[in-house]
Structures are given as C-alpha cells and as structure tokens.
C-alpha atoms as a PDB file:
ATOM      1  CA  UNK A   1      16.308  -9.657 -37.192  1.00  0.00           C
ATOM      2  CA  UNK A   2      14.808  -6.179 -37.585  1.00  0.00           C
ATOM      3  CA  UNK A   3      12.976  -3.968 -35.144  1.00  0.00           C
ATOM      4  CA  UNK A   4       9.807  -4.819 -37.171  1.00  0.00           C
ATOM      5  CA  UNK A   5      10.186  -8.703 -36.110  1.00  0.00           C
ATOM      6  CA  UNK A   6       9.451  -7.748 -32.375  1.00  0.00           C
ATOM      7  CA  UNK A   7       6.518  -4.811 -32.645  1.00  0.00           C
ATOM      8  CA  UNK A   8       3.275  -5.972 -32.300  1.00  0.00           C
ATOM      9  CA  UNK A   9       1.349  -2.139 -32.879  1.00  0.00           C
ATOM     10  CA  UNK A  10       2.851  -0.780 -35.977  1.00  0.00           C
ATOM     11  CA  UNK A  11       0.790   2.395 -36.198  1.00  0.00           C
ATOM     12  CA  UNK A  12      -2.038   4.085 -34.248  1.00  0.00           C
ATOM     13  CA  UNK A  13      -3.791   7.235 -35.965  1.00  0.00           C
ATOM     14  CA  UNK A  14      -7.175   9.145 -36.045  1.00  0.00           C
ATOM     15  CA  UNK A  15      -9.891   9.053 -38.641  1.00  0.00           C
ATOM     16  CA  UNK A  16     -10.496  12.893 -38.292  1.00  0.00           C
ATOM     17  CA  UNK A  17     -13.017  12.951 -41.294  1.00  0.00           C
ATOM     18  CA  UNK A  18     -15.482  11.172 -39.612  1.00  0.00           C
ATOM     19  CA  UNK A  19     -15.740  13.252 -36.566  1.00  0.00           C
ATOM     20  CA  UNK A  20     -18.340  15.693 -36.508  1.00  0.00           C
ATOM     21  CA  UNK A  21     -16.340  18.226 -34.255  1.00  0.00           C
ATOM     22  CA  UNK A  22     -13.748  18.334 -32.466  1.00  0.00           C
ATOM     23  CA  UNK A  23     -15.833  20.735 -30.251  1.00  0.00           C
ATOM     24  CA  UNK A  24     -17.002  18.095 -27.628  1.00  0.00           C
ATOM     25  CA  UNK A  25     -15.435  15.686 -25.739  1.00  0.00           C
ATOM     26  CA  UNK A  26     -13.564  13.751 -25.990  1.00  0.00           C
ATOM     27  CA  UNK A  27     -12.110  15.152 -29.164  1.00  0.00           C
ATOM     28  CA  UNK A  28     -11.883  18.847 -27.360  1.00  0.00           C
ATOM     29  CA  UNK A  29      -9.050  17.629 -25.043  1.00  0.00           C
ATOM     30  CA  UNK A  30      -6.159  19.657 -26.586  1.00  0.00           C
ATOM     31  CA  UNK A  31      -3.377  16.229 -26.882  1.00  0.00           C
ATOM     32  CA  UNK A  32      -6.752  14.274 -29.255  1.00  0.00           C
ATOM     33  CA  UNK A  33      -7.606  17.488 -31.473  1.00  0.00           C
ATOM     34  CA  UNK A  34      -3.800  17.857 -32.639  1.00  0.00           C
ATOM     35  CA  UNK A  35      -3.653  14.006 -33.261  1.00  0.00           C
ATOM     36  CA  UNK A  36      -3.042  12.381 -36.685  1.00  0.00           C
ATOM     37  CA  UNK A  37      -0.772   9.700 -36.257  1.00  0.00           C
ATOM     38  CA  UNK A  38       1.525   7.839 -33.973  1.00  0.00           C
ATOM     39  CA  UNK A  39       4.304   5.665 -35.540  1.00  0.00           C
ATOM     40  CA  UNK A  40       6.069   2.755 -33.149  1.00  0.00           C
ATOM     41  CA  UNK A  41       9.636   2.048 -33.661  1.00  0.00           C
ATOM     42  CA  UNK A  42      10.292   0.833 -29.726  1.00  0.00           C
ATOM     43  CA  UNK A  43       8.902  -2.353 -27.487  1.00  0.00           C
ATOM     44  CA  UNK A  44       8.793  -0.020 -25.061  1.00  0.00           C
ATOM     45  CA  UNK A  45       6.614   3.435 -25.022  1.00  0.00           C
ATOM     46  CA  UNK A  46       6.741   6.110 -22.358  1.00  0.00           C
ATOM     47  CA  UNK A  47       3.017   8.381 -22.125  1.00  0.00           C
ATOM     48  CA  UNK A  48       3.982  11.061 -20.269  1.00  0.00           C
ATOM     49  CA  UNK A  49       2.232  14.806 -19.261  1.00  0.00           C
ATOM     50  CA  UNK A  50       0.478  16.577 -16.444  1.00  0.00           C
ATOM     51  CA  UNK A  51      -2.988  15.487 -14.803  1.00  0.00           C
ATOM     52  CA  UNK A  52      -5.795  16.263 -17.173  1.00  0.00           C
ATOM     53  CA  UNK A  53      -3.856  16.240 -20.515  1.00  0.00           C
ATOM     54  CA  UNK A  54      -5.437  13.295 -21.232  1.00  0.00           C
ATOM     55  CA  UNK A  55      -2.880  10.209 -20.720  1.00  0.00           C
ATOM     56  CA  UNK A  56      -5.718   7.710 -19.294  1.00  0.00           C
ATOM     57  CA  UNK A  57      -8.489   9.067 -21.787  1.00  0.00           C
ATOM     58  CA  UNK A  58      -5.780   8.380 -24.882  1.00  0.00           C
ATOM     59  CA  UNK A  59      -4.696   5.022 -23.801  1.00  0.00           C
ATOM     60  CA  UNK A  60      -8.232   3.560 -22.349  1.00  0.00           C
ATOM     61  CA  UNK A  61      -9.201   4.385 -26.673  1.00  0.00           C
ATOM     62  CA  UNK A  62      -6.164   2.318 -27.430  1.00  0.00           C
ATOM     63  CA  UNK A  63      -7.226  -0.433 -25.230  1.00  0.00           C
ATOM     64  CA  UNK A  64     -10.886  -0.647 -26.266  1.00  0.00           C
ATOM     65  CA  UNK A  65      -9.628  -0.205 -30.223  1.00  0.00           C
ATOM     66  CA  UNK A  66      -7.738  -3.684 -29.487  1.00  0.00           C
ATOM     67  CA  UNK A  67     -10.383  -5.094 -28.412  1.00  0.00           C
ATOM     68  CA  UNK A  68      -9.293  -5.455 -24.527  1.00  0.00           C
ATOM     69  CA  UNK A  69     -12.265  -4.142 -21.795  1.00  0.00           C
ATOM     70  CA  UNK A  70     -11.901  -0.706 -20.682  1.00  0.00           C
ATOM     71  CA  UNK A  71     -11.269  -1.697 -17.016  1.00  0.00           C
ATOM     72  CA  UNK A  72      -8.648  -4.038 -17.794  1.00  0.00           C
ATOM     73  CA  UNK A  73      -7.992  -7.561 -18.935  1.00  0.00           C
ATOM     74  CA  UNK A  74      -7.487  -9.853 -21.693  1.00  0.00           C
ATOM     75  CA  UNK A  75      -9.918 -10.023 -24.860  1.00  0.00           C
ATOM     76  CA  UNK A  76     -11.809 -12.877 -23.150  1.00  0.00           C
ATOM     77  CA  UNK A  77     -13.264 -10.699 -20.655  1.00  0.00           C
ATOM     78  CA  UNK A  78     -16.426  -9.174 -21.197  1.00  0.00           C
ATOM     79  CA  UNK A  79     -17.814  -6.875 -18.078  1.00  0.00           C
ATOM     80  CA  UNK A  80     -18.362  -2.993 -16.710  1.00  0.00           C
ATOM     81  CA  UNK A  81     -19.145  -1.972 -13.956  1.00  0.00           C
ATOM     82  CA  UNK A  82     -19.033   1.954 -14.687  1.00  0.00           C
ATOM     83  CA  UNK A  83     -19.445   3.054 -17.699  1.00  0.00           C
ATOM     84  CA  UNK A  84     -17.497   5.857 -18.644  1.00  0.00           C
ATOM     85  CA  UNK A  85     -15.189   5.180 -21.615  1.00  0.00           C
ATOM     86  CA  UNK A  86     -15.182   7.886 -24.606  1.00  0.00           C
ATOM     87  CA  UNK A  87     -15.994   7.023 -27.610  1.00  0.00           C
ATOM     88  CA  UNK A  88     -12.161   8.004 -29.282  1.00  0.00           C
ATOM     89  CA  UNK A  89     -12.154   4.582 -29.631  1.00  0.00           C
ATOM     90  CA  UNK A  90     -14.271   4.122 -32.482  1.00  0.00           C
ATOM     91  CA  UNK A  91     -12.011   6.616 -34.099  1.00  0.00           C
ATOM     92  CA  UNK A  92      -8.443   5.349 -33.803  1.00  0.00           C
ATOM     93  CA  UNK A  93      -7.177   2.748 -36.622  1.00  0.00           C
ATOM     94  CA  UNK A  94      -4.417   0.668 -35.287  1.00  0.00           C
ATOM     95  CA  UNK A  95      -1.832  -1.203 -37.939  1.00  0.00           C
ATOM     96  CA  UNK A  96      -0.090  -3.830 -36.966  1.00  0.00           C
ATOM     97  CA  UNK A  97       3.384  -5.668 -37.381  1.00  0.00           C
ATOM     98  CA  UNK A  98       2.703  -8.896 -35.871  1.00  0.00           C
ATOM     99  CA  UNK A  99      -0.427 -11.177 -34.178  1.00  0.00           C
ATOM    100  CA  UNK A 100      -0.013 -10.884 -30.585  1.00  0.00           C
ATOM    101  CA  UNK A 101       0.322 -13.695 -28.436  1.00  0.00           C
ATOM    102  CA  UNK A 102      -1.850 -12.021 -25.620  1.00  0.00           C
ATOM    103  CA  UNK A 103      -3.252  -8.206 -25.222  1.00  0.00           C
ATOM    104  CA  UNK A 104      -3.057  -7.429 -21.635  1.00  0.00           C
ATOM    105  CA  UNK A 105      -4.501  -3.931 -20.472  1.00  0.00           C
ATOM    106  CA  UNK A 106      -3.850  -2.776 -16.838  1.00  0.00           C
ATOM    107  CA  UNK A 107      -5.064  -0.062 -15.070  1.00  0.00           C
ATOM    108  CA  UNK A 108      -4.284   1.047 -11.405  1.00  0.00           C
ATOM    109  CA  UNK A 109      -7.519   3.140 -10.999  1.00  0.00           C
ATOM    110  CA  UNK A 110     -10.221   0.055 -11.926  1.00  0.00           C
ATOM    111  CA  UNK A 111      -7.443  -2.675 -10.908  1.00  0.00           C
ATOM    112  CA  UNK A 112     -10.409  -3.273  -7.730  1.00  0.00           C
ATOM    113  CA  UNK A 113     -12.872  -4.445 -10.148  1.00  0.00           C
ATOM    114  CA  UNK A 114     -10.816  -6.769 -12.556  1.00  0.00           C
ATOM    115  CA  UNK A 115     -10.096  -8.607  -9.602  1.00  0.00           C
ATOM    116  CA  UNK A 116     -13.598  -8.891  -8.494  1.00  0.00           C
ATOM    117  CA  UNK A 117     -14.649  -9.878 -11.889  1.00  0.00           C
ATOM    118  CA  UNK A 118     -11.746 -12.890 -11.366  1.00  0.00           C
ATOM    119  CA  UNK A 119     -13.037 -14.089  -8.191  1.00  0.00           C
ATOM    120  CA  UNK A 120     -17.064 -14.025  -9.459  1.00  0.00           C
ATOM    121  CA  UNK A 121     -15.413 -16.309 -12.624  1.00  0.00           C
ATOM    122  CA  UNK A 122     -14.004 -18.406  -9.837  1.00  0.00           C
ATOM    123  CA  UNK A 123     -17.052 -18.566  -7.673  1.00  0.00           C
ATOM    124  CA  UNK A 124     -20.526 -18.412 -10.001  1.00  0.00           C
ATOM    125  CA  UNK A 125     -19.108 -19.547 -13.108  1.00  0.00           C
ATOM    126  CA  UNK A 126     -16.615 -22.076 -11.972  1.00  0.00           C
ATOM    127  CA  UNK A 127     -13.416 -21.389 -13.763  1.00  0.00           C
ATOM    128  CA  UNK A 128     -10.790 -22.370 -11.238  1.00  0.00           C
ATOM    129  CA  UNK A 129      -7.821 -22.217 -13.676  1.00  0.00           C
ATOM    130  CA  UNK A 130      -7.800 -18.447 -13.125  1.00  0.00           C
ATOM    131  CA  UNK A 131      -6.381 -18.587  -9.941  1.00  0.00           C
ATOM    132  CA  UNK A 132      -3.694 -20.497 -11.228  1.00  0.00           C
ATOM    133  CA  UNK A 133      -3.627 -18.246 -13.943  1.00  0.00           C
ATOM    134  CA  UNK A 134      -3.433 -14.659 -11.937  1.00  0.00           C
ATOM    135  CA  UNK A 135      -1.493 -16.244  -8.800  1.00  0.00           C
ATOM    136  CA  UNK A 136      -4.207 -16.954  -6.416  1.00  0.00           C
ATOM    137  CA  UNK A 137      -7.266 -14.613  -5.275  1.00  0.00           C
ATOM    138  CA  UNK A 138      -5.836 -11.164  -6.397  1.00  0.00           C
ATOM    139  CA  UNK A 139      -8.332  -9.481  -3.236  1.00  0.00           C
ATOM    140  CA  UNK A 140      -6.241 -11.703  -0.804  1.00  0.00           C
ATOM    141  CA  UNK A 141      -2.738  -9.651  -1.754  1.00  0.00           C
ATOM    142  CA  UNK A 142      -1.806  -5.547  -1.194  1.00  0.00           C
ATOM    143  CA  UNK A 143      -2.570  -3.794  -4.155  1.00  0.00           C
ATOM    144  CA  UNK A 144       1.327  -3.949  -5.483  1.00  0.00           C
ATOM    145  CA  UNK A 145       1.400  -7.429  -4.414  1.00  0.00           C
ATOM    146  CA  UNK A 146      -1.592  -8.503  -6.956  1.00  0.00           C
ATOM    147  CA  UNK A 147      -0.251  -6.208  -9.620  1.00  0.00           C
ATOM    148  CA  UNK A 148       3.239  -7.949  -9.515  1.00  0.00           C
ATOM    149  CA  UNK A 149       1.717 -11.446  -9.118  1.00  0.00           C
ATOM    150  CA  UNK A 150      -0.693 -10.739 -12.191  1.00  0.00           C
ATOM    151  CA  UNK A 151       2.518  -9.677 -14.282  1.00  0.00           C
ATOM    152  CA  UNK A 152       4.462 -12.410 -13.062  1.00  0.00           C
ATOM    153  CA  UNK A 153       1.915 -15.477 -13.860  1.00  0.00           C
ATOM    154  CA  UNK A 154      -0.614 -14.067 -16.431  1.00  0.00           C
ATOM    155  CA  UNK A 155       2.155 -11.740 -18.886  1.00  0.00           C
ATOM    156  CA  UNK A 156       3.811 -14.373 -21.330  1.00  0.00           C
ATOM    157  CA  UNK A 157       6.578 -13.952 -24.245  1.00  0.00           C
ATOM    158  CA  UNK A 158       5.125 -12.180 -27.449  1.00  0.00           C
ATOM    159  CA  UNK A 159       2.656 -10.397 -26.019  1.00  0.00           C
ATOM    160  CA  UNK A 160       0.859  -6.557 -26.033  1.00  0.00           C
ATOM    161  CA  UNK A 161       0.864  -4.894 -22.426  1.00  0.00           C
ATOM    162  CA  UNK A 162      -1.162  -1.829 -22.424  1.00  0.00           C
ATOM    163  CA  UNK A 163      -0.157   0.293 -18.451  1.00  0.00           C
ATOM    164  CA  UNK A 164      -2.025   2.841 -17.499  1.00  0.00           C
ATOM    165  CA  UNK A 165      -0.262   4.511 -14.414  1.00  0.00           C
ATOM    166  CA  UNK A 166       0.924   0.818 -12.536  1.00  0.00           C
ATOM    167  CA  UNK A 167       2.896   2.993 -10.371  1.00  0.00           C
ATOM    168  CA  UNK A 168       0.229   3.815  -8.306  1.00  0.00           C
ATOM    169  CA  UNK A 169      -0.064   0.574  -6.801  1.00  0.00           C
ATOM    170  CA  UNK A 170       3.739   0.259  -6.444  1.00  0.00           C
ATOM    171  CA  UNK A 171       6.244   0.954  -3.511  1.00  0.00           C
ATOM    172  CA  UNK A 172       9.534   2.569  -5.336  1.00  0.00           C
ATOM    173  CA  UNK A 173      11.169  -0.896  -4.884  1.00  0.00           C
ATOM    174  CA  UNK A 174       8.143  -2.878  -6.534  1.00  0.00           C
ATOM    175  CA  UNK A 175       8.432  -0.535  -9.158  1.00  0.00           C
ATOM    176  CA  UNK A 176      12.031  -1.641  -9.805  1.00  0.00           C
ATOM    177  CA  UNK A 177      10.684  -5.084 -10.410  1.00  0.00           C
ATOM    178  CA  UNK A 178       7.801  -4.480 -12.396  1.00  0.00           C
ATOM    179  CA  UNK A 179      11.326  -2.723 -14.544  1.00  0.00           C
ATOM    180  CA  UNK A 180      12.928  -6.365 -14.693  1.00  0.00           C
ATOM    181  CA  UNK A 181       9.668  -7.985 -15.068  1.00  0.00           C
ATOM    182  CA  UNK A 182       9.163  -5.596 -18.195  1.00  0.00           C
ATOM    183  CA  UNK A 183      12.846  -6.000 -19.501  1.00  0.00           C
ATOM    184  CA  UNK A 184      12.619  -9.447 -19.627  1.00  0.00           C
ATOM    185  CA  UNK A 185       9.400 -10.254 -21.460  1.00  0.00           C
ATOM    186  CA  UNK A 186      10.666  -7.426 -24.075  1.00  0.00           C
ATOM    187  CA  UNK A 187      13.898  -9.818 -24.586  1.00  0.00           C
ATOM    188  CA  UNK A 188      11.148 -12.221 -24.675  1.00  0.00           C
ATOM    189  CA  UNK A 189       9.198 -10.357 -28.020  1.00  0.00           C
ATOM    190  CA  UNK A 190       6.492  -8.592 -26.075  1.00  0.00           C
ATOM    191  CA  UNK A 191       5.367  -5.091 -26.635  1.00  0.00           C
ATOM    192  CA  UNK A 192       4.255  -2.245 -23.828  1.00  0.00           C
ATOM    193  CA  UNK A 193       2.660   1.078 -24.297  1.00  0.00           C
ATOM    194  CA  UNK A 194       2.296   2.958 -20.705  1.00  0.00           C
ATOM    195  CA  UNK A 195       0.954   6.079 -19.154  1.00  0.00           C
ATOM    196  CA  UNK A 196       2.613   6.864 -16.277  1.00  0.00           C
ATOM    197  CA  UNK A 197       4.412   9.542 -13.796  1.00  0.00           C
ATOM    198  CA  UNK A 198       7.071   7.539 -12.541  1.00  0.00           C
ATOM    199  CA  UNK A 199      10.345   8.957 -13.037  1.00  0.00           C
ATOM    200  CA  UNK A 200      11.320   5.233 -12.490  1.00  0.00           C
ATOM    201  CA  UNK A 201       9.557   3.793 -15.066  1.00  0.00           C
ATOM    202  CA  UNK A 202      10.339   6.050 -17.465  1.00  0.00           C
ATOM    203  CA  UNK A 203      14.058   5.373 -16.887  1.00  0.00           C
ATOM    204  CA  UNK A 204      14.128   2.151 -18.918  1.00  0.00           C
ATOM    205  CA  UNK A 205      16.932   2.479 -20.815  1.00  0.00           C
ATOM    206  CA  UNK A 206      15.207   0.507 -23.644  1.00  0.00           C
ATOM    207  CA  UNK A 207      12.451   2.547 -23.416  1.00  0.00           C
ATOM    208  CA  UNK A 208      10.961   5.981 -25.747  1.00  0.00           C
ATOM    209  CA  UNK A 209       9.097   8.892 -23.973  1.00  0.00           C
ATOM    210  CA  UNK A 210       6.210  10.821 -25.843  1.00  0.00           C
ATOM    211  CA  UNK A 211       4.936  14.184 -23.798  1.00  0.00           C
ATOM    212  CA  UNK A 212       1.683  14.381 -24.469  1.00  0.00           C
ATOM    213  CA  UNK A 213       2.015  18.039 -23.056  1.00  0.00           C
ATOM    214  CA  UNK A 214       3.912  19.048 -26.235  1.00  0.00           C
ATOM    215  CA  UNK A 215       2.052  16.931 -28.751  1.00  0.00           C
ATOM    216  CA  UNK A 216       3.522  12.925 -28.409  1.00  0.00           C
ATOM    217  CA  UNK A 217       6.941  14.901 -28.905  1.00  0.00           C
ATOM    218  CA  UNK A 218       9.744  12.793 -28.217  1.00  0.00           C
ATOM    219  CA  UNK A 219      11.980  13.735 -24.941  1.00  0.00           C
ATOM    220  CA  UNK A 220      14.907  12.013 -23.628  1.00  0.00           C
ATOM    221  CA  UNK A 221      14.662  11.153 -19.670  1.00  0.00           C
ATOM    222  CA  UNK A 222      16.279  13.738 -18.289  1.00  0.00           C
ATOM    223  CA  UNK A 223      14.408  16.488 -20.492  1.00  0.00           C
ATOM    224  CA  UNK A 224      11.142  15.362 -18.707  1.00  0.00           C
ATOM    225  CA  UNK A 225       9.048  17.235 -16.365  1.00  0.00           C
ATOM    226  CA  UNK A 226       8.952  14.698 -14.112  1.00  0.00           C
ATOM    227  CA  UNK A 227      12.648  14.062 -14.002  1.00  0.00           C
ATOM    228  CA  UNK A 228      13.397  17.476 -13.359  1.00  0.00           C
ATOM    229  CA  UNK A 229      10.701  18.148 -10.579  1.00  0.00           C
ATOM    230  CA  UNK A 230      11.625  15.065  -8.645  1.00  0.00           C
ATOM    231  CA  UNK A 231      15.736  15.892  -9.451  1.00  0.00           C
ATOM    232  CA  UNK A 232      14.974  19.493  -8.001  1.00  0.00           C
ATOM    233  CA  UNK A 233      12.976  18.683  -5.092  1.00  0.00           C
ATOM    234  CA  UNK A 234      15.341  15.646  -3.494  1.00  0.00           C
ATOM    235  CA  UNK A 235      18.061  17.849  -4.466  1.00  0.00           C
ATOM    236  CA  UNK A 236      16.519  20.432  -2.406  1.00  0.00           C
ATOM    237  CA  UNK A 237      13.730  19.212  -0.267  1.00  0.00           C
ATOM    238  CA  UNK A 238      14.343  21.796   2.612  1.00  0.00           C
ATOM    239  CA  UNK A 239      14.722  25.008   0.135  1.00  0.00           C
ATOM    240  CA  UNK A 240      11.419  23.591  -1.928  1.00  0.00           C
ATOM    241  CA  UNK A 241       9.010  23.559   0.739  1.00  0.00           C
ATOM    242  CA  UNK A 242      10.274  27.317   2.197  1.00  0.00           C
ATOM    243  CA  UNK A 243       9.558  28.298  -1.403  1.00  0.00           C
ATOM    244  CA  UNK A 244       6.101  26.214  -1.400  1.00  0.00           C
ATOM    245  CA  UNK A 245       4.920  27.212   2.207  1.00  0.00           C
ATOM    246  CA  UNK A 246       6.562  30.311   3.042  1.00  0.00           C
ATOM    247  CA  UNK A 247       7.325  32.618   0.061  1.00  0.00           C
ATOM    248  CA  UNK A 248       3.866  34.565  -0.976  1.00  0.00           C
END
C-alpha cells in the first residue's frame, strides 16, 4: 500500500485572488501572506515557530475549513462561546486523499469550554452516551487527565486529529503517552496535524516538522529552535541563567 492509502488531507492552499489585501488581518501575519500551498506526504505533521507567528491562527483556519468548531470538537458540535476566529478560513481549499472516519480538533487554550459544552449535552439535552463517549465528566479530571481520557475513548482508527499546543495540559510524562497514543492510531490509518512547542512531541520519529518561522520549511528535529534552546539550557542550566540574570 502507498503513502496515499493512509492520508486523509492531501493538500491545503490559499485562494489569494479573492482576498482584497493582504494588508489586514489576518492575512498581514507574515507565515499567511507568503502562503500558497501546503502538500502532505506524512500521518504525522509538526507546526512549529515562536509565539505570535501565527501557529494557532493557521491551524484554528484549518479546523473551521473542515468543518470542525473553532473551540474544538467533532463536526456534530455546533457552539461558541467567544467569538474570535479569523476569517482565513473561508480562504483555504483543502484536497483530500481519503473520507475520514472522524475529524477531531483539540485545543489546550478553549479545552475549558468543550468540556462544558459536553456536560450541558449531558444535563439539558440529555445525551448520556457522551460520557461514555469522552470517559466520564471531563470537569471531574486534571486538565492532562481529560485530555488523555478524551484521546483514549473518543480518537478511533482512520481518523483526522487536528492539535493545537496539547502540551500545555500535559506533565512531560503524559506527554510521552499522548506519543504512544498518537503512534498507535497512525498504525491504525489516522492522520494528525499539530501546533505545538514540545520538543517531545516533535520527536516522533514518524513524524515531519514545518517552521512556520521560515515559511512551512521543512527541519529535521534537531535543527529546531526548540530542540536547541531546551538542549542548551539543560545542558547548561547554571551558566544560562548567569547569562539571563546577571550579564547586562
């Protein structure tokens, strides 16, 4: 079987002749107005780049393009609480390989409200499967405790995961097991595109990193920024902070 067989996104890329400018947001952020095209040839893809380059704007478009809510969740859920998601969405094409089985996006910074919006489907509305579904009352766990139970229970085989920074909810050794959890369901046909600064996550052996800082350019792991900051200051923790603190 080819690579093709297990991709579910093919090809992501911008309709720049419909946008009026490229002068106002969110088509001024430096990493959309370069943008043409993105092609996919692994079931695993790395966003990374520094704060404000415009990782969570970039895959929040993807999300919304595939039809998934912008604060995370499946297709089938329809709410907001805040709304702040750009319009790049409107503006992104996205080809495709094959149908997915499920389209998953997750998001550490609105993870709070998903989980509300399970519990008020549980309580007003009645739909008690989702507890089964999600692994219980997501509020009743630690943060990295719901996100693990969620990926555990509610990820299946075949399926699109779309990650924006998970590592914030996770301790170093939950972020090992979201790793396995991620390794198997891609022996298992499923697809993940994730923004993220962990220099574990990004480690996947299986996996291909994009810097958004340098236009999607591929790097290899230890190339990245955040390998080499995190190699340097472990390395040197002592010597960093006299630099950091001390040196004017």
């Amino acid at each position: 079987m080819g690579l093709d067989s297990n991709l579910i996104v093919k090809k992501i890329s911008l309709d720049r002749d419909k946008i009026e400018s490229f002068d106002k947001y969110p088509f001024n952020i430096e990493v959309v107005k370069k943008f043409t095209e993105l092609n996919f040839d692994s079931q695993v893809t790395f966003f990374v780049g520094e704060n404000g380059i415009g990782k969570s704007t970039f895959i929040e478009a993807i999300a919304v393009a595939l039809g998934l809510p912008a604060e995370g969740g499946t297709e089938n859920f329809r709410y907001e609480t805040n709304n702040t998601t750009s319009e790049l969405s409107e503006y992104l094409r996205i080809a495709s390989y094959n149908k997915a089985k499920m389209k998953f996006f997750l998001r550490a910074e609105s993870f709070y409200n998903f989980s509300s919006e399970v519990e008020r489907l549980v309580k007003e509305d009645h739909f008690y499967t989702l507890y089964g579904s999600y692994g219980g009352n997501l509020h009743e766990c630690s943060h990295g405790e719901s996100f693990i139970k969620l990926v555990q229970n509610r990820f299946t085989d075949h399926g699109l995961y779309i990650l924006d920074e998970p590592e914030a909810a996770l301790s170093p050794q939950r972020q090992l097991s979201l790793l396995c959890l991620i390794d198997q369901l891609v022996k298992e046909g499923s697809q993940f595109i994730i923004a993220t600064h962990s220099p574990i996550l990004i480690s996947y052996r299986a996996g291909k990193i994009l810097d958004l800082n340098n236009n999607f350019k591929e790097v290899k792991y230890e190339d990245t920024d955040i390998y080499s900051l995190y190699r340097m200051y472990l390395d040197d923790a002592e010597g960093m902070q006299h630099r950091l603190f001390d040196e004017q």
